[in-house]
Protein backbone atom coordinates (compact mmCIF):
# COMPACT_ATOMS: atom_id res chain seq x y z
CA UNK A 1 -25.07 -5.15 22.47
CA UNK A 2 -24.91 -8.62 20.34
CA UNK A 3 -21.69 -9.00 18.47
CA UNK A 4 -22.01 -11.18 15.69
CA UNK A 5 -20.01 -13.98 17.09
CA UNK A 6 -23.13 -14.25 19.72
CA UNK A 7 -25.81 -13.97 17.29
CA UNK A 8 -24.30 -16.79 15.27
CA UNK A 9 -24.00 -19.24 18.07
CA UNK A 10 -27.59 -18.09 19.76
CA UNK A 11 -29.46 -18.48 16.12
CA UNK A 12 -27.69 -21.75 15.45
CA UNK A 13 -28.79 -23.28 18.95
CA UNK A 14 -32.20 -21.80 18.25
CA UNK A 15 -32.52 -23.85 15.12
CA UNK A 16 -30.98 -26.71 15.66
CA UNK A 17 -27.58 -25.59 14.35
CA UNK A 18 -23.93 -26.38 15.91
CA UNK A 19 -22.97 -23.55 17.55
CA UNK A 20 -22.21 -25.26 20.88
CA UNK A 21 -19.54 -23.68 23.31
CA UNK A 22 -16.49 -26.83 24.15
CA UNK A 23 -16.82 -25.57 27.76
CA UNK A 24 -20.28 -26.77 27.83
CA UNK A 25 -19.70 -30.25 26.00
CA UNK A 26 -19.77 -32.09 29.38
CA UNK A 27 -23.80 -31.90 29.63
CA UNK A 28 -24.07 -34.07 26.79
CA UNK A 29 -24.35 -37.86 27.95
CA UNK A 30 -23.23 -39.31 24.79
CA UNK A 31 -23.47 -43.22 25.03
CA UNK A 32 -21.65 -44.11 22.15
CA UNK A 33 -18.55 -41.98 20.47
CA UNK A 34 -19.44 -41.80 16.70
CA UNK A 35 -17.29 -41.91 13.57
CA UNK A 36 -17.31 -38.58 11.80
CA UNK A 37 -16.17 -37.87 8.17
CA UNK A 38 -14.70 -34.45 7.71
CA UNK A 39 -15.29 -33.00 4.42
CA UNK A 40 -12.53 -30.37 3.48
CA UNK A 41 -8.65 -30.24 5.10
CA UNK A 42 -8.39 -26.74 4.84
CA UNK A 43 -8.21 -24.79 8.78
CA UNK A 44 -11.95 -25.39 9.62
CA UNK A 45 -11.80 -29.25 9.16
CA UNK A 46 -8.36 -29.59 10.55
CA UNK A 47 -9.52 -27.97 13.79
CA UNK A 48 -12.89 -30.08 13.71
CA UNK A 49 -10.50 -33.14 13.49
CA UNK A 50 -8.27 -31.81 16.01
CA UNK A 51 -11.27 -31.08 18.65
CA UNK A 52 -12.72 -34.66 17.88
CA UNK A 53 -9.16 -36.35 18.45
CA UNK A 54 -9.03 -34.43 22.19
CA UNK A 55 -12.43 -36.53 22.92
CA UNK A 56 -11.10 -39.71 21.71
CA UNK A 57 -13.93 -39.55 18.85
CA UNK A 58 -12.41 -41.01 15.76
CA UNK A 59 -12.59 -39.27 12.27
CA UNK A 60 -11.27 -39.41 8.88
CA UNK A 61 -10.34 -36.08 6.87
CA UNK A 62 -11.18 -36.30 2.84
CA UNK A 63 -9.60 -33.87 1.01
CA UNK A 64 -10.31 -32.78 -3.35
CA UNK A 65 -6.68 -31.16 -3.14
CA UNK A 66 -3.61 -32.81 -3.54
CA UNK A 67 -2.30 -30.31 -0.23
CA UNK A 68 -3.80 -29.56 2.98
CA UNK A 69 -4.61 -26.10 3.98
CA UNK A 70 -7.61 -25.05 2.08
CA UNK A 71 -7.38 -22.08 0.76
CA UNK A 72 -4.39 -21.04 3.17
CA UNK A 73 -1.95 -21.63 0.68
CA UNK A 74 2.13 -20.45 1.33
CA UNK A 75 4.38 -20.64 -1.50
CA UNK A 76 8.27 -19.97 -1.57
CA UNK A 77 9.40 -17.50 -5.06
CA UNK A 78 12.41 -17.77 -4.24
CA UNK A 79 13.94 -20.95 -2.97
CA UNK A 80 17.93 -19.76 -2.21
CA UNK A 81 16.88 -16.86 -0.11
CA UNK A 82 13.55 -18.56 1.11
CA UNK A 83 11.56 -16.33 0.70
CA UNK A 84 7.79 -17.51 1.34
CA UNK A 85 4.25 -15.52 0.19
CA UNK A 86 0.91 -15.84 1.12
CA UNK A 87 -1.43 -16.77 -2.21
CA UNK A 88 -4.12 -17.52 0.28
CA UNK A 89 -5.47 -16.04 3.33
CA UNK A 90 -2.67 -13.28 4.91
CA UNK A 91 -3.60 -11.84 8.51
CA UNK A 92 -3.75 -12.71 11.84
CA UNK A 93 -5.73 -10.09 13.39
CA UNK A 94 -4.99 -8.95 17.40
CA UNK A 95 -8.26 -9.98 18.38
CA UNK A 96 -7.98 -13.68 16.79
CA UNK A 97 -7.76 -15.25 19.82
CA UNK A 98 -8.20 -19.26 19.29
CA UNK A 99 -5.86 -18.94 16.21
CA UNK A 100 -3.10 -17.35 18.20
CA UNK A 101 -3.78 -19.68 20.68
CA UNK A 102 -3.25 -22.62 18.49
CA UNK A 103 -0.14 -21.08 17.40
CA UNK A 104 1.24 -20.93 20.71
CA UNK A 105 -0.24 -24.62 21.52
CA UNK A 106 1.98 -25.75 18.29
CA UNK A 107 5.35 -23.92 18.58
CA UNK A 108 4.96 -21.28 15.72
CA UNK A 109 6.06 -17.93 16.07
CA UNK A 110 3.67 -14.73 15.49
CA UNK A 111 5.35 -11.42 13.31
CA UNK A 112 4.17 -8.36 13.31
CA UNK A 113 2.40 -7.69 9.57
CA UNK A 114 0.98 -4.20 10.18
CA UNK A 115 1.24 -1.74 7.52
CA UNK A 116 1.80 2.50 6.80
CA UNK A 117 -0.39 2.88 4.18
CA UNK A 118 0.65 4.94 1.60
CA UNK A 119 -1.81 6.23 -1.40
CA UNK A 120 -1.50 7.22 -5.31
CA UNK A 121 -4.71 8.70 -6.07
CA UNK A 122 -5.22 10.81 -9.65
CA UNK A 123 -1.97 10.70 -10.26
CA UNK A 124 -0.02 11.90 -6.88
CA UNK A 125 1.77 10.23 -4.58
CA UNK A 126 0.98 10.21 -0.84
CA UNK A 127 3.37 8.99 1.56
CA UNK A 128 2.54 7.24 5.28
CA UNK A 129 0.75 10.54 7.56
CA UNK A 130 0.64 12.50 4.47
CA UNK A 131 -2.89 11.60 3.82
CA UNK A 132 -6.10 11.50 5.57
CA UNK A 133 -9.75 11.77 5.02
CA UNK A 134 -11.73 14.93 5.99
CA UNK A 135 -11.71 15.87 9.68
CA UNK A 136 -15.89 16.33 9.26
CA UNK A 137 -16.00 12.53 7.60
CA UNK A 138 -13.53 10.72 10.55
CA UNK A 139 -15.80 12.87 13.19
CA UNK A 140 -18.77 11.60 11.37
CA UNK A 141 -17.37 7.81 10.81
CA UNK A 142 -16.48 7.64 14.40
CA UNK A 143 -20.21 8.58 15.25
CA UNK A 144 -21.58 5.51 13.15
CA UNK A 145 -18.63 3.48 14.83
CA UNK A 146 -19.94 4.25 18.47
CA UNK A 147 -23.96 3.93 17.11
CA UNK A 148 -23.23 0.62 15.73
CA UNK A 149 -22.85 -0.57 19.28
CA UNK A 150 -26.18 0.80 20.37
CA UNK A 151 -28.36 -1.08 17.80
CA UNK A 152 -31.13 -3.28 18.48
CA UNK A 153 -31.26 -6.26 16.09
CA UNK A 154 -34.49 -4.50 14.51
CA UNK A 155 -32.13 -1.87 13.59
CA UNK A 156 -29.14 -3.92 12.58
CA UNK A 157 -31.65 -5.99 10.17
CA UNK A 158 -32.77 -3.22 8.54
CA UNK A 159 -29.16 -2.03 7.76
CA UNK A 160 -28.44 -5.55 6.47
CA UNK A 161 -31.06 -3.96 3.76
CA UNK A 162 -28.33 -1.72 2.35
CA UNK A 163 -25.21 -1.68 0.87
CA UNK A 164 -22.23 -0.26 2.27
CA UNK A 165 -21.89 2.71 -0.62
CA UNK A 166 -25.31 3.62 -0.36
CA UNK A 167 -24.92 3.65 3.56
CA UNK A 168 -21.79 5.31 3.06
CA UNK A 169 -23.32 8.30 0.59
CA UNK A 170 -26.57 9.01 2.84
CA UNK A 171 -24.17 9.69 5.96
CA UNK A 172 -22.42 12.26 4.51
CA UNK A 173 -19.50 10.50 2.92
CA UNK A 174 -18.81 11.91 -0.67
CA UNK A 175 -16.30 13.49 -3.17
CA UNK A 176 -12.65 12.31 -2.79
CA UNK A 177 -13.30 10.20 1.21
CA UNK A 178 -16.23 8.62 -0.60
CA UNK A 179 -13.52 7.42 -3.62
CA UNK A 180 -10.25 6.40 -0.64
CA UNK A 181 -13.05 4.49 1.43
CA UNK A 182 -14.32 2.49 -1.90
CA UNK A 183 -10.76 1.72 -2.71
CA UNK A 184 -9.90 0.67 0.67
CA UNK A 185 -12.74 -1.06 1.99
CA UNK A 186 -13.05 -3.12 -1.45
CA UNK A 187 -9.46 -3.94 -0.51
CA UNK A 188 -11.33 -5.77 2.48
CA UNK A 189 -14.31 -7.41 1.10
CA UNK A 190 -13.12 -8.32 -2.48
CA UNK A 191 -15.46 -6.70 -4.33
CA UNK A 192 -16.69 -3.12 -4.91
CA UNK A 193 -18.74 -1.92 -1.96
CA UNK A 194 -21.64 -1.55 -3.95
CA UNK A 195 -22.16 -5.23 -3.40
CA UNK A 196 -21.71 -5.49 0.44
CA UNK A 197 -24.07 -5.52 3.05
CA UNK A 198 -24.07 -2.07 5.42
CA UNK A 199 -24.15 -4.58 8.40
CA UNK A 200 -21.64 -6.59 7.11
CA UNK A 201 -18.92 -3.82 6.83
CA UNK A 202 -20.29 -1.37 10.15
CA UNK A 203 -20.02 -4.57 12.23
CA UNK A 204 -16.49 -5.41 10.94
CA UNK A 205 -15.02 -2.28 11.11
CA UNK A 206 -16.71 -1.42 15.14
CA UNK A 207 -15.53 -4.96 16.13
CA UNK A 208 -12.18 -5.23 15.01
CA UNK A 209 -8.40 -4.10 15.98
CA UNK A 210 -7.14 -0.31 15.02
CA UNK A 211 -5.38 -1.95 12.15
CA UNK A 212 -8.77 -4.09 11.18
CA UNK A 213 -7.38 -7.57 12.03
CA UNK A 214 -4.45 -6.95 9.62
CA UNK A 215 -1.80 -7.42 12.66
CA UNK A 216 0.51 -10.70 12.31
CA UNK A 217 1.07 -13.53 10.61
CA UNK A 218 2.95 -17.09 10.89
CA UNK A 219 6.81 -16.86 10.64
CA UNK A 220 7.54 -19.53 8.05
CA UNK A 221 3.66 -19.26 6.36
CA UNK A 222 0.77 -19.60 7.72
CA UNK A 223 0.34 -22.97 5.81
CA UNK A 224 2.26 -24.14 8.84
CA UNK A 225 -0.20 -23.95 11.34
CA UNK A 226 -2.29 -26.58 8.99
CA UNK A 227 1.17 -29.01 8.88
CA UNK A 228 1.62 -28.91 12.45
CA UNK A 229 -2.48 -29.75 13.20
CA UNK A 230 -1.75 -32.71 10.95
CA UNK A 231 1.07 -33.82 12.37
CA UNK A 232 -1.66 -33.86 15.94
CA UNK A 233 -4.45 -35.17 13.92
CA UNK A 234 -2.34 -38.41 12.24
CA UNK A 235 -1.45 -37.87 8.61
CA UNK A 236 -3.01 -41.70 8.21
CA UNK A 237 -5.78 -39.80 8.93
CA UNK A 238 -5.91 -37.45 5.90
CA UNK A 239 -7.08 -38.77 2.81
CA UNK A 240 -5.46 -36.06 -0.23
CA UNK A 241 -6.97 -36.16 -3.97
CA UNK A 242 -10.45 -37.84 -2.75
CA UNK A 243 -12.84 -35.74 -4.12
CA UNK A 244 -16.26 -36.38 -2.63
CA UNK A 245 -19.09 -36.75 -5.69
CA UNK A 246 -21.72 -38.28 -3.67
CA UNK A 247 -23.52 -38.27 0.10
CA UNK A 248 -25.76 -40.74 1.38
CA UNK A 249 -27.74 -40.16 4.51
CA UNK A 250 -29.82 -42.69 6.20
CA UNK A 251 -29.21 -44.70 9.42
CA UNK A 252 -25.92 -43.79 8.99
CA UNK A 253 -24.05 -41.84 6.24
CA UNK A 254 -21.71 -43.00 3.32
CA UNK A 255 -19.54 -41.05 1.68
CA UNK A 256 -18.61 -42.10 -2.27
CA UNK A 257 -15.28 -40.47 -3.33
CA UNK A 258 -14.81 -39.89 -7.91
CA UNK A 259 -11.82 -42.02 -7.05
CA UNK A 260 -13.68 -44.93 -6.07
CA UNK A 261 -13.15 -44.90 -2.61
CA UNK A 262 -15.81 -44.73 0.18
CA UNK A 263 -16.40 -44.14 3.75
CA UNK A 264 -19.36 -45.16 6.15
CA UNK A 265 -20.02 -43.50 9.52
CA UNK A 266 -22.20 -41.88 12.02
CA UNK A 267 -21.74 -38.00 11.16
CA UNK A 268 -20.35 -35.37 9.01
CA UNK A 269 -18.65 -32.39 9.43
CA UNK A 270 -18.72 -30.70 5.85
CA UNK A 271 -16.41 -27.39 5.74
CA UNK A 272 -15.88 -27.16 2.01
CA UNK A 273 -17.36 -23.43 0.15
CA UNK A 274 -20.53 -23.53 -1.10
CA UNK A 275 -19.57 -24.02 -4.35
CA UNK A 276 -18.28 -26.71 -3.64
CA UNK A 277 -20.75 -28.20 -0.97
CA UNK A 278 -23.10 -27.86 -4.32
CA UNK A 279 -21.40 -29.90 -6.66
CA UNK A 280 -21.70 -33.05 -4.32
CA UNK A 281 -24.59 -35.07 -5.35
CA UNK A 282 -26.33 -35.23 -1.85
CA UNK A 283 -28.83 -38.26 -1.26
CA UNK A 284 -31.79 -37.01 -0.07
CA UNK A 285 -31.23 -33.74 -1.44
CA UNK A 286 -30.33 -30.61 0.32
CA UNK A 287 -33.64 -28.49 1.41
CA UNK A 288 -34.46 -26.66 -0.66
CA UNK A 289 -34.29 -23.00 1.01
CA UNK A 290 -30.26 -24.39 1.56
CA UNK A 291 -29.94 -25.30 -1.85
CA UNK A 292 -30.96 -21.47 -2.66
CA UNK A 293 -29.02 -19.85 0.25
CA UNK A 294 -25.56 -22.33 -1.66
CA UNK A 295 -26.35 -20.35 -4.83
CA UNK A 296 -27.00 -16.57 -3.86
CA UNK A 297 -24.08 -16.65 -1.91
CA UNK A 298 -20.89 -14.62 -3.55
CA UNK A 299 -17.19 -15.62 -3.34
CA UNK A 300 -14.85 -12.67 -3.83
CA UNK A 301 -13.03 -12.23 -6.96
CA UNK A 302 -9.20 -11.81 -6.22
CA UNK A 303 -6.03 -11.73 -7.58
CA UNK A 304 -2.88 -12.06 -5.57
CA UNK A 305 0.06 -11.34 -8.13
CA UNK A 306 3.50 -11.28 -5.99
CA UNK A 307 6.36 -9.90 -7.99
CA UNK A 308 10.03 -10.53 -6.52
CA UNK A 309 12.25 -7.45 -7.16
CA UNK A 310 15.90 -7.91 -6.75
CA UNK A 311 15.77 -4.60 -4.22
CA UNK A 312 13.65 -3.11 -1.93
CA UNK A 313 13.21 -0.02 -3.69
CA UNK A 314 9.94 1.06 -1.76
CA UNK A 315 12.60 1.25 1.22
CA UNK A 316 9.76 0.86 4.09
CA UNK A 317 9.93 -2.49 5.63
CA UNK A 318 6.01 -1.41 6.93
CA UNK A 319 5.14 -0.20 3.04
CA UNK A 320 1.86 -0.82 1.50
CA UNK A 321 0.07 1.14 -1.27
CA UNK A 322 -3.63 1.62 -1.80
CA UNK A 323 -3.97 3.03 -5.42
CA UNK A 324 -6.91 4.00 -8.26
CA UNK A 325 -5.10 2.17 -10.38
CA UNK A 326 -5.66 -1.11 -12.14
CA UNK A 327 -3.25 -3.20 -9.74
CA UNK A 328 -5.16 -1.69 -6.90
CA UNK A 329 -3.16 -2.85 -3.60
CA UNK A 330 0.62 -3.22 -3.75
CA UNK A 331 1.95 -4.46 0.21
CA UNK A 332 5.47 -5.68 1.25
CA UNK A 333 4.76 -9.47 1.13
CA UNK A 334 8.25 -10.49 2.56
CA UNK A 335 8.05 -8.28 5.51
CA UNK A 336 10.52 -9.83 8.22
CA UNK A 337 11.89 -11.97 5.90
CA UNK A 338 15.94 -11.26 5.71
CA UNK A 339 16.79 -10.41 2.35
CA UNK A 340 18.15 -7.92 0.22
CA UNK A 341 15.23 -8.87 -2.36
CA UNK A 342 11.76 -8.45 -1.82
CA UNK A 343 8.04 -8.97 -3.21
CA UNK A 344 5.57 -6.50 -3.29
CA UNK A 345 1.94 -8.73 -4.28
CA UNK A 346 -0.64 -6.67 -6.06
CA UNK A 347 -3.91 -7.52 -4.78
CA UNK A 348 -6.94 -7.17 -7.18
CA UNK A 349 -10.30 -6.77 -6.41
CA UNK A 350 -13.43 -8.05 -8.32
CA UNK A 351 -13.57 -6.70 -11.92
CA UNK A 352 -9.65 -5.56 -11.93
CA UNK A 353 -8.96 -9.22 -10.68
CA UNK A 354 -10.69 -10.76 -13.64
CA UNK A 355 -8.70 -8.35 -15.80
CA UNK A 356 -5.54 -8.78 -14.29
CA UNK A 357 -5.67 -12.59 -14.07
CA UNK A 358 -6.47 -12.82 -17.98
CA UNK A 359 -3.50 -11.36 -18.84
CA UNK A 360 0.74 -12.59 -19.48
CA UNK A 361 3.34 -11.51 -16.99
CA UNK A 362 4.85 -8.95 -19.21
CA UNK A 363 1.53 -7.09 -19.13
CA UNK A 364 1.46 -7.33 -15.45
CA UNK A 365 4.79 -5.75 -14.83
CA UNK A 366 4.02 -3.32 -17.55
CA UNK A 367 1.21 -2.34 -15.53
CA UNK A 368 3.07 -2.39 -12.21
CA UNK A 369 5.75 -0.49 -14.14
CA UNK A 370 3.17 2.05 -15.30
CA UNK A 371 1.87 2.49 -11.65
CA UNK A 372 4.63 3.02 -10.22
CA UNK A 373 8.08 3.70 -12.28
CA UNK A 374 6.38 8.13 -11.70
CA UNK A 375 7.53 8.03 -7.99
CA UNK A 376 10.06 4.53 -8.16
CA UNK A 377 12.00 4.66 -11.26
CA UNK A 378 12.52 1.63 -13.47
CA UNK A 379 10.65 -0.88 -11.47
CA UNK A 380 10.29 -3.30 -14.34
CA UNK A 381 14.25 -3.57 -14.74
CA UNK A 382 14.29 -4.80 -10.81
CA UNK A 383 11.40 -7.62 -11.46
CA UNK A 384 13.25 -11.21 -11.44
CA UNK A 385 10.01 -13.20 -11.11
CA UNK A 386 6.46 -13.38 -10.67
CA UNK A 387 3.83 -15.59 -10.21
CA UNK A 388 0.02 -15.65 -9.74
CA UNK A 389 -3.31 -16.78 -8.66
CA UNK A 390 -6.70 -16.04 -9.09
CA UNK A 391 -8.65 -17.31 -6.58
CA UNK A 392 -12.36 -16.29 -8.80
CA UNK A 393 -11.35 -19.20 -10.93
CA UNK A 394 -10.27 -21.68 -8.49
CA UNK A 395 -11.77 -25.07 -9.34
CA UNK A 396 -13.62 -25.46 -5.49
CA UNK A 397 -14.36 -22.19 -4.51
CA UNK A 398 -14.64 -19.17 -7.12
CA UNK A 399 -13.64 -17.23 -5.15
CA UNK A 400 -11.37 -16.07 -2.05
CA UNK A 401 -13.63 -15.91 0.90
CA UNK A 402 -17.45 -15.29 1.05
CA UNK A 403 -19.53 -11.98 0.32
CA UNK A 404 -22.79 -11.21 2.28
CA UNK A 405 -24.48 -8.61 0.24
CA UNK A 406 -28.12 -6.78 0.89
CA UNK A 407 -29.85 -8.65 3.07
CA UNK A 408 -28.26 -11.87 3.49
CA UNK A 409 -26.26 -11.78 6.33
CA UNK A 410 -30.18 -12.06 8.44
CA UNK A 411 -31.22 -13.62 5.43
CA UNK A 412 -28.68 -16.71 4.41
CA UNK A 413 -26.24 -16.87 7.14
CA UNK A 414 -28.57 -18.71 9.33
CA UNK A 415 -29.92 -21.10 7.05
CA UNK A 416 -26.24 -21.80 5.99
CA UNK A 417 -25.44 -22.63 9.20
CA UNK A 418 -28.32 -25.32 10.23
CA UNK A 419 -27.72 -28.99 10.02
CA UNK A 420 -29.54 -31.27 7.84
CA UNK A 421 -29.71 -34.65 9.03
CA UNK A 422 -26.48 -36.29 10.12
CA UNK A 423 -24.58 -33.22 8.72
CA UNK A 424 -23.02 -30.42 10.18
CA UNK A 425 -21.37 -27.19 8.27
CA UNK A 426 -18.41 -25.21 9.42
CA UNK A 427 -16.13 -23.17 6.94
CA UNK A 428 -15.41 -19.19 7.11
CA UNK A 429 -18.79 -18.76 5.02
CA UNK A 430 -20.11 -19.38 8.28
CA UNK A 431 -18.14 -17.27 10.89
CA UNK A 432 -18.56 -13.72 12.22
CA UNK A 433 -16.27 -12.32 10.09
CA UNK A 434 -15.59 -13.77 6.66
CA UNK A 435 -11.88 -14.08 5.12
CA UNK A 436 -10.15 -14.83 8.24
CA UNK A 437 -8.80 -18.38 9.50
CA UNK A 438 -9.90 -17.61 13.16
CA UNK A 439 -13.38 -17.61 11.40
CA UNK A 440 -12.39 -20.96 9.59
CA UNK A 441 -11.58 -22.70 13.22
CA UNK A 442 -14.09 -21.28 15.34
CA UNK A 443 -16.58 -22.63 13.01
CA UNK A 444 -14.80 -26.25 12.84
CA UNK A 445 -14.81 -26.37 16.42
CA UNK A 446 -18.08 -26.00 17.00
CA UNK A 447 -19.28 -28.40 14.68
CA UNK A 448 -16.80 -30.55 16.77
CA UNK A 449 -18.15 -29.76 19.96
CA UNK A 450 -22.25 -30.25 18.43
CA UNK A 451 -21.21 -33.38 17.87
């Protein structure tokens, strides 16, 4: 059985790409170590610098943002109790092994951010165990789990054909486990799971932990893990608020910043989305079949909204909330975090994201309040603050993490992930599994080790 993790590195070696293992860098006689420009700070390019500084190959880092990190992006609400949320990327999954051995390799400490899931669905409350799907759907699900791992890549293909609803529907699933799976698997991917490809979500949810990579997370904020790899890289190193507008690739390459800076060297490592990766005016242009792949590619719409309440009225340190309601996701954000406040961050999905983004913070709580004042009481009385971001409308992504819909994980994911001339891509657009920041540094490393 291929995982996806194989296919990507066997396809990208097929066709020229980067997926090269660092165990096997030592058959490469290189003569002369090259100067590489590293487009994007965020965890892909910090570990593609980091790699590159173990082989004494010397790089610069350009980053659009005026912070590091990407889209991993901690922020304290509340300052005297320090209390720190995740706006960006979240979990740590169990089987994220490079990531949790970087975090050992730097000194940061790994909590335990599993959740009980509770569920409000047509208007009733479901606590932790006091919910389930149909014994004849889990029997069922578990069958397409263990099948999954018996596919040829013929068969696998064709399921990239699908989406995951339709998938979903003509195995049996329907009624009221075909309405908790849509809600909680669009919790996953970031948009409804009429857009996702059937290969896409099978794969993820046969190759991943019990609790679907959602298992830890960085004590102090992840964003840590990006401070401490700059702190190894050389902060002289890291070049903030350069945004690059233009790429020129001949002999060598030159990189023209809107700031009026510019850098000259002998390769790039370019992590940034594909939104991004688009905007940059690239001289010769990118192929054209790349150029397409950039644009049919989808970025997830969604809205993290953490609300600090001055008491932890949902009681369960372990509390999270899947709900058919317009705020969607509610989970204990300050899980571990020793205080007699806490945040609960509603997490919006695709069209509810747009709509909840759009809107003040006293229609947010009203909705919150509306959700759940039935089965809390006066929620809205406890709220002391609030803040948000909506990642659909952020200025170099539009979106959270990328969406492989019908047919283009076999279709664009290995066009994505080919070089063209001195250039190689990385970012978690390109990994196994997208959303994560193991995918984010697996991908940075191998362009490291390619080159």
């Amino acid at each position: 059985m291929t995982s996806r993790r194989e296919f990507i590195r066997t396809s990208a070696i097929v066709s020229g790409g980067i997926a090269v293992s660092p165990s096997s860098f030592g058959v490469f006689h290189i003569r002369n170590k090259p100067r590489v420009i590293i487009i994007g700070a965020g965890f892909s390019g910090l570990a593609a610098a980091y790699s590159l500084r173990k082989k004494n190959i010397d790089y610069i880092v350009l980053e659009s943002r005026d912070r590091i990190g990407g889209r991993v992006f901690s922020h304290t609400i509340d300052k005297d109790e320090n209390l720190i949320v995740e706006l960006g990327a979240e979990w740590v999954g169990a089987s994220h092994q490079r990531l949790i051995e970087l975090t050992n390799e730097m000194g940061l400490t790994l909590e335990n951010n599993q959740f009980d899931t509770h569920l409000l669905y047509k208007g009733e409350y479901f606590k932790k165990n006091e919910w389930d799907y149909s014994d004849q759907w889990k029997n069922k699900f578990e069958d397409l789990l263990r099948g999954y791992h018996q596919m040829s890549i013929k068969d696998k293909m064709n399921l990239d054909k699908l989406d995951w609803w339709r998938y979903l529907v003509n195995h049996g699933c329907d009624g009221r486990d075909l309405e908790i799976r849509e809600l909680l698997d669009s919790t996953d991917f970031g948009e409804t799971i009429r857009s996702v490809s059937a290969y896409s979500a099978l794969a993820e949810y046969a190759e991943s932990s019990p609790k679907n990579e959602m298992d830890y997370k960085i004590k102090g904020g992840n964003a840590l893990l990006a401070e401490k790899l700059a702190d190894r890289i050389g902060r002289d190193k890291i070049k903030t608020g350069c945004r690059v507008q233009r790429i020129v690739q001949g002999n060598k390459v030159t990189v023209y910043c809107q700031n009026g800076g510019y850098f000259e060297a002998d390769k790039i490592i370019c992590t940034v989305p594909t939104f991004a990766a688009k905007k940059i005016n690239w001289e010769p242009s990118l192929p054209l079949e790349m150029s397409m792949a950039m644009d049919q590619l989808q970025y997830a719409r969604i809205n993290k909204n953490p609300v600090l309440f001055n008491e932890r009225f949902w009681k369960d340190e372990n509390f999270d909330l899947i709900t058919d309601t317009t705020p969607h996701y509610l989970y204990h954000a300050t899980k571990n975090q020793q205080s007699a406040k806490g945040v609960l961050i509603s997490y919006a999905i695709g069209d509810k994201a747009a709509v909840i983004a759009n809107q003040t913070d006293e229609y947010r709580a009203s909705l919150l309040h509306q959700t759940l004042s039935p089965f809390f009481g006066d929620v809205k009385g406890m709220i002391q603050k609030q803040t948000n971001y909506y990642w659909g409308v952020d200025e170099y992504s539009k979106g959270a993490y990328a969406m492989y819909g019908k047919g283009q994980w076999y279709g664009l994911q290995p066009i994505l992930n080919k070089p063209f001339l001195h250039t190689h891509f990385a970012g978690e657009h390109l990994a196994d599994w997208q959303g994560f920041m193991e995918g984010a540094i697996n991908t940075g490393e191998d362009a490291a080790a390619a080159i």
